[in-house]
Every structure is written in structure tokens, then in C-alpha cells.
C-alpha atoms as a PDB file:
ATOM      1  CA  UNK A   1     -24.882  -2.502  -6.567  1.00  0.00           C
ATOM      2  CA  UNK A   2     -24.012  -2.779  -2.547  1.00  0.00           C
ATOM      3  CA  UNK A   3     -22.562   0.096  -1.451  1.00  0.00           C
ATOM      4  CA  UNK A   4     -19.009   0.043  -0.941  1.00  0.00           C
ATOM      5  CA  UNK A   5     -16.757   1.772   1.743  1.00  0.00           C
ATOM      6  CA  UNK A   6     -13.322   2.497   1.083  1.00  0.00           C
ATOM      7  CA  UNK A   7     -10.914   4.341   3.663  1.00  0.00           C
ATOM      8  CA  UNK A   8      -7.470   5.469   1.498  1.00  0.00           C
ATOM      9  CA  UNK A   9      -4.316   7.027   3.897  1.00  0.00           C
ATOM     10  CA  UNK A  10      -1.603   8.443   2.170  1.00  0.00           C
ATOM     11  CA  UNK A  11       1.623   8.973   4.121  1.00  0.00           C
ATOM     12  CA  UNK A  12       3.775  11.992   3.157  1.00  0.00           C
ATOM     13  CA  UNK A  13       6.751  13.158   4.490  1.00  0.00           C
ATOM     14  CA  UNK A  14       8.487  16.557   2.975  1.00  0.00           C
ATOM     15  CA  UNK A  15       5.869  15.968  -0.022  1.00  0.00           C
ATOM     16  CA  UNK A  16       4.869  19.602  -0.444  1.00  0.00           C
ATOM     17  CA  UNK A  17       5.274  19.448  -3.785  1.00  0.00           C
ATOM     18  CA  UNK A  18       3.604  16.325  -4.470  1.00  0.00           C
ATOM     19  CA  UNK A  19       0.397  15.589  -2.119  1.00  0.00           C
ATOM     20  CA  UNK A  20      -2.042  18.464  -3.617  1.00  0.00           C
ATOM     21  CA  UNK A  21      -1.304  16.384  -6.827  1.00  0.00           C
ATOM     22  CA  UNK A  22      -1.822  13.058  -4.494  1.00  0.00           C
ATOM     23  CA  UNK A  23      -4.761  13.791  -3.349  1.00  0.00           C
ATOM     24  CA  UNK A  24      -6.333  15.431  -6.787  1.00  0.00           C
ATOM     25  CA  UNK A  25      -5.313  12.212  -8.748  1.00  0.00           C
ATOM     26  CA  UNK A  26      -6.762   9.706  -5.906  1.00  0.00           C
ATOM     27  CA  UNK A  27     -10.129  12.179  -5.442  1.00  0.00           C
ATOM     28  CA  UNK A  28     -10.717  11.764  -9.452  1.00  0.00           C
ATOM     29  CA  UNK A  29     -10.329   7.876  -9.379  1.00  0.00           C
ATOM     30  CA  UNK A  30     -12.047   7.674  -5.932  1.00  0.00           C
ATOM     31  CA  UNK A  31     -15.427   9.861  -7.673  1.00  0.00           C
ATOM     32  CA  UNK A  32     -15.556   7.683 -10.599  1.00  0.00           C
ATOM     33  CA  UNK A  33     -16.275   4.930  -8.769  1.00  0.00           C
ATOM     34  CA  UNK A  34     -20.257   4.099  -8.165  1.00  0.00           C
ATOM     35  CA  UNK A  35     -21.540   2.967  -4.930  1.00  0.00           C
ATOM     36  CA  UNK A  36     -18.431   4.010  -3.107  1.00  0.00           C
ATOM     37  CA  UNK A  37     -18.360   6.074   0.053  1.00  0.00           C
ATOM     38  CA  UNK A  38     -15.102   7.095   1.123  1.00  0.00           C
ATOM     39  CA  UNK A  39     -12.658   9.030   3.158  1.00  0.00           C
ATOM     40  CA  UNK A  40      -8.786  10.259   2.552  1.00  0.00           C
ATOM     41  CA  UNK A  41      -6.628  10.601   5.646  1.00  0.00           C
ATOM     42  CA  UNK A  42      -3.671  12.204   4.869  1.00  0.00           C
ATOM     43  CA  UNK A  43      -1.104  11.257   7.923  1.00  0.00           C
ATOM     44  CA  UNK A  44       1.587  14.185   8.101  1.00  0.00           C
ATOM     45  CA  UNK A  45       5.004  12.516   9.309  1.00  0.00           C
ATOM     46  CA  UNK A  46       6.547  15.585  11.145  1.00  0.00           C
ATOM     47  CA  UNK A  47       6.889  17.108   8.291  1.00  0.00           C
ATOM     48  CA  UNK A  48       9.139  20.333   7.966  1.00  0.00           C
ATOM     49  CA  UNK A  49       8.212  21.716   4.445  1.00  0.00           C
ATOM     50  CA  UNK A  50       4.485  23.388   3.356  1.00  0.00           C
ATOM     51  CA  UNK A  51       2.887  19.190   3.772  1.00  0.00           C
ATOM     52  CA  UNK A  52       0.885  19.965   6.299  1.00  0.00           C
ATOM     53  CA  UNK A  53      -0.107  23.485   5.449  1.00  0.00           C
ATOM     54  CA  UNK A  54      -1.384  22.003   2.080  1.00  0.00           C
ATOM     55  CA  UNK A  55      -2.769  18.828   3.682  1.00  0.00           C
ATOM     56  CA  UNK A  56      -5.186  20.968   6.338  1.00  0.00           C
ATOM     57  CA  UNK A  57      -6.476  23.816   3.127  1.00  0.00           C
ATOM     58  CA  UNK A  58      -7.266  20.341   1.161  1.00  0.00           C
ATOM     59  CA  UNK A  59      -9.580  18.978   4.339  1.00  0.00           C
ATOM     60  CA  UNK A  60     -10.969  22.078   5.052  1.00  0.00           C
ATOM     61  CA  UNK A  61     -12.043  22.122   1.828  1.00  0.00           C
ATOM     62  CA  UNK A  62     -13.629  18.725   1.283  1.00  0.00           C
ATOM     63  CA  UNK A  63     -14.799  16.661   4.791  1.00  0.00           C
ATOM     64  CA  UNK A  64     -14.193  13.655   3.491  1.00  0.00           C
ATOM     65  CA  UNK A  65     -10.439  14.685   4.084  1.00  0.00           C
ATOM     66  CA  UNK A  66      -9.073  14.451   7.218  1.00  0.00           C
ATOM     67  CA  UNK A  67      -5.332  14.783   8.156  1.00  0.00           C
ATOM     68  CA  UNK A  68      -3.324  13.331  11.239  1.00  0.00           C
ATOM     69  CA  UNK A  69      -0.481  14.907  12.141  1.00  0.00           C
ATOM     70  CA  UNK A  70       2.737  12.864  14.028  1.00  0.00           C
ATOM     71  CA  UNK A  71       4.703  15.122  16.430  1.00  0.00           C
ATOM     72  CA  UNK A  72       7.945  13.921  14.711  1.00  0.00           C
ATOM     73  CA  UNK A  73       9.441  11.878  11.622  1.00  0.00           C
ATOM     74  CA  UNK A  74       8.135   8.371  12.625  1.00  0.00           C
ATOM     75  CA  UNK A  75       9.162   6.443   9.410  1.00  0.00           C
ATOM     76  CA  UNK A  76       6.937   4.387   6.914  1.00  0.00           C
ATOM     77  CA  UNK A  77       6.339   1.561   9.426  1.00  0.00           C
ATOM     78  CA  UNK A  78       4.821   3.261  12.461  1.00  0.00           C
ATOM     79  CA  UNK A  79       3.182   5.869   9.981  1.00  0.00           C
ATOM     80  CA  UNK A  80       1.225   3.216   8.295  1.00  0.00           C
ATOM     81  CA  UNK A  81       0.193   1.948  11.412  1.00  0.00           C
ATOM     82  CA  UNK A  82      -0.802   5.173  12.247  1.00  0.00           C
ATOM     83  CA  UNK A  83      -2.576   6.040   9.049  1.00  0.00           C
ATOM     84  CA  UNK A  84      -4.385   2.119   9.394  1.00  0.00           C
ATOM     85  CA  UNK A  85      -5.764   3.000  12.785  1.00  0.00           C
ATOM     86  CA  UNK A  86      -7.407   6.250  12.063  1.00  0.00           C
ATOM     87  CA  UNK A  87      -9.790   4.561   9.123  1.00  0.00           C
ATOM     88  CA  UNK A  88     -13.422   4.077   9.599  1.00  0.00           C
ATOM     89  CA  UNK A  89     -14.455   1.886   6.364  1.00  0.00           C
ATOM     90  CA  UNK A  90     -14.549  -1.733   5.933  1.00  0.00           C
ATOM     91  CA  UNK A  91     -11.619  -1.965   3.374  1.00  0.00           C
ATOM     92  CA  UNK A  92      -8.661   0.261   3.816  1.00  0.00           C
ATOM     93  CA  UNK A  93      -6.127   0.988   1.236  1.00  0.00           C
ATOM     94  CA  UNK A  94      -2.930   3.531   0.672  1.00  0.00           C
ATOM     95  CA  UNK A  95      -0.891   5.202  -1.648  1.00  0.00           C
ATOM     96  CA  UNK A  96       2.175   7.217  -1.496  1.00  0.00           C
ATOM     97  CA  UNK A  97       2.129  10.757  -1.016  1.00  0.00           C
ATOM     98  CA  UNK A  98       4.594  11.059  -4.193  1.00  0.00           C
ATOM     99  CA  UNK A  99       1.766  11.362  -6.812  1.00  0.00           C
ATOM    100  CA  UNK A 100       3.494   8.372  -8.196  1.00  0.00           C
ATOM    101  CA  UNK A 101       0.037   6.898  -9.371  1.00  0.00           C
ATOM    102  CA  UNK A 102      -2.590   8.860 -12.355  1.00  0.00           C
ATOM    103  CA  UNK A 103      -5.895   8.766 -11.685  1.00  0.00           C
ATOM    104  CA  UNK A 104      -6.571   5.840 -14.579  1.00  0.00           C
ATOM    105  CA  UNK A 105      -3.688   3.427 -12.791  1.00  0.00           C
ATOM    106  CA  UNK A 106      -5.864   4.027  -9.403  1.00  0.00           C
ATOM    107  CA  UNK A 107      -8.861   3.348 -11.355  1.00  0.00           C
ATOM    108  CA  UNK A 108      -7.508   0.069 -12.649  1.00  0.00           C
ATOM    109  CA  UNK A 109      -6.319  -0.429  -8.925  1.00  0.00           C
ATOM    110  CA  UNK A 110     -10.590   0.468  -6.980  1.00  0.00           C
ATOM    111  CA  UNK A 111     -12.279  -1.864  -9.805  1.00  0.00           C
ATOM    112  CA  UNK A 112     -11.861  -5.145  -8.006  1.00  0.00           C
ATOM    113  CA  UNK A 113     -12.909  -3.501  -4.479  1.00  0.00           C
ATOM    114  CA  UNK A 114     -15.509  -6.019  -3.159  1.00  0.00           C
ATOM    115  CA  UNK A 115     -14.162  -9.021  -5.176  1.00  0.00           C
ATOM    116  CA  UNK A 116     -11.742 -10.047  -2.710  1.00  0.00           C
ATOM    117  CA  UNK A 117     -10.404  -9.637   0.991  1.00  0.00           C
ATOM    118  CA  UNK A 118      -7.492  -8.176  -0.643  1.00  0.00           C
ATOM    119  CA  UNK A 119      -5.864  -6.127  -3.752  1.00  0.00           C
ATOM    120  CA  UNK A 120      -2.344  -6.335  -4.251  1.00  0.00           C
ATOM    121  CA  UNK A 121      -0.740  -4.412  -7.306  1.00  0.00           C
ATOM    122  CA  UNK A 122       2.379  -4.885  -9.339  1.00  0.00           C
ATOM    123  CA  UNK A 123       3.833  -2.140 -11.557  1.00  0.00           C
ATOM    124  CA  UNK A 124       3.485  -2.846 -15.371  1.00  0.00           C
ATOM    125  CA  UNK A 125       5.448   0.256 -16.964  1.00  0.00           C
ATOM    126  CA  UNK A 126       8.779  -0.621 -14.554  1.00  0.00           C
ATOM    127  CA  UNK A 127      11.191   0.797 -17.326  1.00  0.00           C
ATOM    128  CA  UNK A 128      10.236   4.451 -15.508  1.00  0.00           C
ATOM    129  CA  UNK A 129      12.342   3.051 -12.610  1.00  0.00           C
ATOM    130  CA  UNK A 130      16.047   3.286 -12.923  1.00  0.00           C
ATOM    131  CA  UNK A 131      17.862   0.088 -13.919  1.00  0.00           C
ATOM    132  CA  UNK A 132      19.276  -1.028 -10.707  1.00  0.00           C
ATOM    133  CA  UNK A 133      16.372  -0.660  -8.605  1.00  0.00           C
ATOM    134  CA  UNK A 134      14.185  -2.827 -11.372  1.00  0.00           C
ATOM    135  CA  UNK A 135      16.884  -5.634 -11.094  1.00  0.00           C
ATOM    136  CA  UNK A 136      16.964  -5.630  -6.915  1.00  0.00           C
ATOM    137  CA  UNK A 137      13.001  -5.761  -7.211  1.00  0.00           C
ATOM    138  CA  UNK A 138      12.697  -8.837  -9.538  1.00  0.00           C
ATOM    139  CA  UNK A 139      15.330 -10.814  -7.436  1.00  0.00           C
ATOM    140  CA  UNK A 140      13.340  -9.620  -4.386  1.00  0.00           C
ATOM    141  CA  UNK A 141      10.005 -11.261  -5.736  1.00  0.00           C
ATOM    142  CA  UNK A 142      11.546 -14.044  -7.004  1.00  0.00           C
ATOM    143  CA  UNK A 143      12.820 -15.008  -3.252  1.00  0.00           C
ATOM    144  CA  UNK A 144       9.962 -14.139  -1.331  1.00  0.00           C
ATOM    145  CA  UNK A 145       8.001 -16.219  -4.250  1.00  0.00           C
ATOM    146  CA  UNK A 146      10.642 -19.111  -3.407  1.00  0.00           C
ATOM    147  CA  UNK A 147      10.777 -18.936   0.348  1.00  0.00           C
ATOM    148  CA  UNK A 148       7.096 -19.037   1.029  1.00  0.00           C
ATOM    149  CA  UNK A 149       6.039 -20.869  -1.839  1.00  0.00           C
ATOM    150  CA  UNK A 150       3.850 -18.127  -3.317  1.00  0.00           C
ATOM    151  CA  UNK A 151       3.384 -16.600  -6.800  1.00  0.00           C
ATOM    152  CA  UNK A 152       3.128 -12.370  -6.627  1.00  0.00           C
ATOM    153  CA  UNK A 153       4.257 -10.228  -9.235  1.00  0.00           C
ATOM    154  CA  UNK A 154       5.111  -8.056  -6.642  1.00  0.00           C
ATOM    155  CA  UNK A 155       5.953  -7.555  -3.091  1.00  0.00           C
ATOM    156  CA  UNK A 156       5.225  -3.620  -2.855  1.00  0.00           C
ATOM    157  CA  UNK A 157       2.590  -2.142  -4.740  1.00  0.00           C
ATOM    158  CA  UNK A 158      -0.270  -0.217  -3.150  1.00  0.00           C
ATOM    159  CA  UNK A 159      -3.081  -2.533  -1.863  1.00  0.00           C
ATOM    160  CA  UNK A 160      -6.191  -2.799  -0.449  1.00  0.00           C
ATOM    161  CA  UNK A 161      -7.486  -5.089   1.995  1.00  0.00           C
ATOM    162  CA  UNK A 162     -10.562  -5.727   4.541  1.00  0.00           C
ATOM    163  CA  UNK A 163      -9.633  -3.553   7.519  1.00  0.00           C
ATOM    164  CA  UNK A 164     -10.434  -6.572  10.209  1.00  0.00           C
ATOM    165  CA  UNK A 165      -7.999  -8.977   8.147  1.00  0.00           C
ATOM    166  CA  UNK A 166      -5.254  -6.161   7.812  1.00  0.00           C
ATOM    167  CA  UNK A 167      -5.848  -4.954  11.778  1.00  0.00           C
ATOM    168  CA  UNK A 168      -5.989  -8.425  12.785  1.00  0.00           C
ATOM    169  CA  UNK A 169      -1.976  -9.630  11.878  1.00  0.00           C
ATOM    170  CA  UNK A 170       1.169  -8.581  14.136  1.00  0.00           C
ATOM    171  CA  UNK A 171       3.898  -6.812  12.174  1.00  0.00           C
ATOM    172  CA  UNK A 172       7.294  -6.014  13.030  1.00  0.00           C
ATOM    173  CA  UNK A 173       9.038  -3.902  10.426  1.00  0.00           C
ATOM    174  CA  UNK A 174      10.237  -1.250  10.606  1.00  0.00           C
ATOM    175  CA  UNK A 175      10.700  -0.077   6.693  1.00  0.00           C
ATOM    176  CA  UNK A 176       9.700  -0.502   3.193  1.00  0.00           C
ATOM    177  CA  UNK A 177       9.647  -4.547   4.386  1.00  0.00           C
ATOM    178  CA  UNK A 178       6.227  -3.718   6.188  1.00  0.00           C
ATOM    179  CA  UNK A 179       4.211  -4.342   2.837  1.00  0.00           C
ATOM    180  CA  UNK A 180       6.250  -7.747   2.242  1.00  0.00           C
ATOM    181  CA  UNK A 181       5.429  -8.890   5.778  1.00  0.00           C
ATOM    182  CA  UNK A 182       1.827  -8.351   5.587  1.00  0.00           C
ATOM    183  CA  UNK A 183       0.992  -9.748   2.194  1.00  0.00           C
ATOM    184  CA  UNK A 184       2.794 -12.844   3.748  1.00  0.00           C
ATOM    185  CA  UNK A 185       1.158 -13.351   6.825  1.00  0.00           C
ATOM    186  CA  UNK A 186      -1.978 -12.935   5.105  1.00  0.00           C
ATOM    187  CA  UNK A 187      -2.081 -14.491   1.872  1.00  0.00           C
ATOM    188  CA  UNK A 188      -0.672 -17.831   3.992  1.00  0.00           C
ATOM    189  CA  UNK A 189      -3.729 -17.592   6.627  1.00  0.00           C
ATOM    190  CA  UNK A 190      -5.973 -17.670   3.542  1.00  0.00           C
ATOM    191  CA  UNK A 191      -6.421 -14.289   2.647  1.00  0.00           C
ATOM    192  CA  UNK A 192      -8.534 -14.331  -0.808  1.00  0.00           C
ATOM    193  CA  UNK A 193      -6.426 -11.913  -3.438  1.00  0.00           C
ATOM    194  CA  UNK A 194      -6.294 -10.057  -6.447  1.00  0.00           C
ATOM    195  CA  UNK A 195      -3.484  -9.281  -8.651  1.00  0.00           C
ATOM    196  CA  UNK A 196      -4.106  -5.411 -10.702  1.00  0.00           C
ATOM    197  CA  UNK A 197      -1.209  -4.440 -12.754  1.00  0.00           C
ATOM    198  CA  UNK A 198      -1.008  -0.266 -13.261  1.00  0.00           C
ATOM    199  CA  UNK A 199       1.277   2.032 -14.552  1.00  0.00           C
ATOM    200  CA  UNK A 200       3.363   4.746 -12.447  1.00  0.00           C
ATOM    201  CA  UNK A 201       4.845   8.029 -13.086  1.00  0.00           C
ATOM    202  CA  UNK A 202       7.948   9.228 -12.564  1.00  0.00           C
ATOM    203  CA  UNK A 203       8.675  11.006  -9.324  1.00  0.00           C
ATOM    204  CA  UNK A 204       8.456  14.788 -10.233  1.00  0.00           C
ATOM    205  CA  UNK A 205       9.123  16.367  -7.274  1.00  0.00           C
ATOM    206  CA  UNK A 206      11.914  15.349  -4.418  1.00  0.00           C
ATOM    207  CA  UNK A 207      13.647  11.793  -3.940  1.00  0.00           C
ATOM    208  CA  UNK A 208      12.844   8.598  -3.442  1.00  0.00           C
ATOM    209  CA  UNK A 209      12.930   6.908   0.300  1.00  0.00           C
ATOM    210  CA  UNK A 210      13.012   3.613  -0.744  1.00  0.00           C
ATOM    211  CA  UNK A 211      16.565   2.294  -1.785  1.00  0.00           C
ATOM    212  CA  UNK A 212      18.446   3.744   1.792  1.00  0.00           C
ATOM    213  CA  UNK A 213      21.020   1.583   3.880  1.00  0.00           C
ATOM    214  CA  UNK A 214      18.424   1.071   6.524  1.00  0.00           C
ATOM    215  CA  UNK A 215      15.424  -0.118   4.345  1.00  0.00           C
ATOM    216  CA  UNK A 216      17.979  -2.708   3.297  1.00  0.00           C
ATOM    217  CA  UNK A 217      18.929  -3.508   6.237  1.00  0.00           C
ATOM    218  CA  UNK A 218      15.271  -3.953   7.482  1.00  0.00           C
ATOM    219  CA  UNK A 219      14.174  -6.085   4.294  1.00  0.00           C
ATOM    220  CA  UNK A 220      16.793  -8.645   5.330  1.00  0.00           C
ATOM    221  CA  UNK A 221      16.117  -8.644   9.142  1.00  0.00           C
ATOM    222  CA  UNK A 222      12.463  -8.816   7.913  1.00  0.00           C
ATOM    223  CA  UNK A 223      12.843 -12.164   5.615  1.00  0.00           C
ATOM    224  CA  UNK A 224      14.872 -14.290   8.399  1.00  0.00           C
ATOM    225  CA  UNK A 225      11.975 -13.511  10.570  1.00  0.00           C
ATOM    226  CA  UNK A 226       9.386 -14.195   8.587  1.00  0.00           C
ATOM    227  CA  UNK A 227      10.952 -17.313   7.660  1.00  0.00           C
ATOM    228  CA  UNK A 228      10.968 -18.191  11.366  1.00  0.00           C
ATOM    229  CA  UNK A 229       7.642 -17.037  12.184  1.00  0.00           C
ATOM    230  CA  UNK A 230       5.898 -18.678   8.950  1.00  0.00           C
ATOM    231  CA  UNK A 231       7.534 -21.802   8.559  1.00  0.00           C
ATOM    232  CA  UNK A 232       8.898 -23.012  12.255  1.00  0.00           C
ATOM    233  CA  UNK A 233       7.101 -21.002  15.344  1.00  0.00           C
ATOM    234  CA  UNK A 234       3.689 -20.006  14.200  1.00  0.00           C
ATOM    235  CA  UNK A 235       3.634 -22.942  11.087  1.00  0.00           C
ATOM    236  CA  UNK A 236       0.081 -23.719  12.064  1.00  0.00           C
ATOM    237  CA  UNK A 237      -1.083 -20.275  11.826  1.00  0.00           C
ATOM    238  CA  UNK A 238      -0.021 -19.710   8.262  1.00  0.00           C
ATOM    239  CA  UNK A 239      -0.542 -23.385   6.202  1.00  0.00           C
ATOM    240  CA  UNK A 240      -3.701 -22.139   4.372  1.00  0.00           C
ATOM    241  CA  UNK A 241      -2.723 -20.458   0.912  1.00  0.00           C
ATOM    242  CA  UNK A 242      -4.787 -17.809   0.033  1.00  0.00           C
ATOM    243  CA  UNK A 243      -7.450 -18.557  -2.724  1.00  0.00           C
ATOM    244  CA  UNK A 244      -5.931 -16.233  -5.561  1.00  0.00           C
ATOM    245  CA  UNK A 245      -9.321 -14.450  -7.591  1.00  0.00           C
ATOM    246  CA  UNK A 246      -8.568 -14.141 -11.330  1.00  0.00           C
ATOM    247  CA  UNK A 247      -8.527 -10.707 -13.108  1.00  0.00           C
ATOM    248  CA  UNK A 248     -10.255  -9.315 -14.796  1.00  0.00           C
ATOM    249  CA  UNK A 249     -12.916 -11.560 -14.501  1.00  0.00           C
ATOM    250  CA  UNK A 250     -13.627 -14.011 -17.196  1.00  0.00           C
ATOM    251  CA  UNK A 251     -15.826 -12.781 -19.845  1.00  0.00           C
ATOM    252  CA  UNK A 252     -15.286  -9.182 -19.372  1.00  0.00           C
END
């Protein structure tokens, strides 16, 4: 088998009770894997709690760790770009800093590494998420699905994707929207995918940052400009649907 190279960032802010368990889970999937060589980067957003205390012990302890540290709370968005830019590897993927993911879901989530330019997962236990939030999700995929003429499961699972395709599109979220924008722009500039479904856990420790007045805010800002960027100013950029890789493969 080729060897494989896989760079995983996890963003954490005020996750000191969650990111040794992160990291553990993610380093158990991450070693079962065979051919793989890999780094974690574990991007500290100005965190005020014990995160980056915890985060340095862990990569002092193991060097494929390494830990990036933002002078003040910078948000999902610019943290992912920041956590995007420090990777070395040819893919690049992330998780949440939440321990919202086992070690078998990110198992499920690192087999297709290699089969396409990208790995984009949907969540297939969602009764773990409260009842509201599951509704505003499905009506969420079911626009996006309608407005670019796609067919995802989901807009916001974890992912993985070739870091020259990821580095290569412009974004301009500034929330949770971020992972919407860039499946968009490149599944419709012919990004080959893969859909993985996995199972979550519930959040054990602190709250969820996802349902807040500005995420929602940004989600809507971010549709009525992707609408305008992908199907009026750039149209010519993004008019080759991605080739969509069945999985598992058939036969297995």
C-alpha cells in the first residue's frame, strides 16, 4: 500500500475538559490505520481555561503533536484557517476539540483516505442531538441541496480533503457557515467526494458553540453570497459537479 499522509487540526476553545479525550480518541483511530504518517496540530483559540496547559504536556509527549497558540479568541473561521495553514501533509482533515467523535466513528471517517480528493461526513445517530437543532439541520441540507443543485447528507460534518484543493478556494465566513462554503465551492469545481456516515457522542463536558445569534446570522449572509458567487459572478468557475465516489466500495 502507498503511504499515506494525513495532517488532522483540532480547534478548541475553553475545551479543558474535552481535548485530552480529543486527542486520545483521534491518536487510537489515527494508529490503526496502515501506511499512514501523520501529525495532530492542536490550534489553542486564546483559550482561558487549562486547554493549552493540556494541549503543550500532550505534544511534549508525542512529536507528532504540535500546538499553535492564537493571542486571543479568533472564532471558528479564522481558527480553521489558522489550523489549515500550519499542516504539512498532502490531505488535511479536522475535528472538534469536543471529543464529540469515538475512535471507531473516526475510523469509519480515515478508511476512504486516498480514494478521493475529498471526505465529507454526515452524522448517522442524530437522535443524540436535541430536537430543534436536528430539525434546523435537515431544512439546512435540504436548501443548500436545492440552491446549488447538489445531493449531501450533510453540510457540516468533519472532512478531509487534498490540502492544495482545500488551500486553493477563497472563503469568506466567518462562522459555523465556513464548512458549507467550502464543500460548495469545491464539490462545483469538480472536487471528487466521498460520503462516510459515523456516529457522535454526546457533548460531556461544556456547551455547544454552534446554535448562537451570530452563527445564524453568518449562515444566512453566507448562502446569499454563495448564491451570487456560484451561480452569477464566478458561474464559470463552479459549472463542473464533482464526480461523487461510492461507499463503501462495491464488493466489500
Amino acid at each position: 500500500m502507498v503511504n499515506r499522509t494525513l495532517s488532522v487540526f483540532i480547534p478548541a476553545y475553553q475545551e479543558e475538559g474535552n481535548i485530552g479525550d480529543t486527542v486520545h480518541e483521534l491518536r487510537t483511530a489515527l494508529d490503526a490505520q496502515e501506511s499512514l504518517t501523520y501529525e495532530i496540530i492542536i490550534v489553542n483559540d486564546g483559550s482561558t481555561d487549562r486547554t493549552a496547559e493540556i494541549a503543550e504536556a500532550m505534544a511534549k509527549a508525542d512529536p507528532r503533536i504540535r500546538v499553535v497558540h492564537n493571542p486571543q479568541n479568533l472564532g471558528l473561521a479564522r481558527t480553521w484557517g489558522v489550523g489549515a495553514l500550519a499542516t504539512r501533509y498532502e490531505y488535511i482533515g479536522w475535528i472538534p476539540g469536543d471529543n464529540a467523535f469515538p475512535a471507531e466513528s473516526l475510523k469509519e471517517w480515515l478508511a476512504p483516505l486516498g480514494r478521493a480528493d475529498l471526505i465529507q461526513t454526515y452524522i448517522l445517530n442524530t437522535e443524540v442531538r436535541y430536537l430543534n437543532r436536528r430539525f434546523v439541520s435537515i431544512t439546512y441540507t435540504k436548501m443548500m441541496n436545492l440552491l446549488f443543485g447538489l445531493n449531501l447528507r450533510y453540510y457540516n460534518g468533519i472532512q478531509i480533503c487534498r490540502r492544495e484543493l482545500l488551500l486553493g478556494i477563497t472563503t469568506h465566513s466567518d462562522g459555523f457557515a465556513l464548512l458549507s462554503e467550502m464543500l460548495v465551492k469545491l464539490i462545483t469545481q469538480g472536487t471528487s467526494y466521498i460520503q462516510v456516515g459515523i456516529r457522535m457522542q454526546e457533548r460531556l463536558q461544556g456547551e455547544s458553540k454552534a446554535v448562537r445569534l451570530h452563527n445564524i446570522l453568518d449562515v444566512l449572509l453566507t448562502m446569499l453570497r454563495l448564491v451570487l458567487e456560484v451561480k452569477f459572478i464566478y458561474r464559470k468557475r463552479y459549472h463542473s459537479p464533482g464526480r461523487r465516489i461510492a461507499w463503501p466500495p462495491a464488493g466489500d
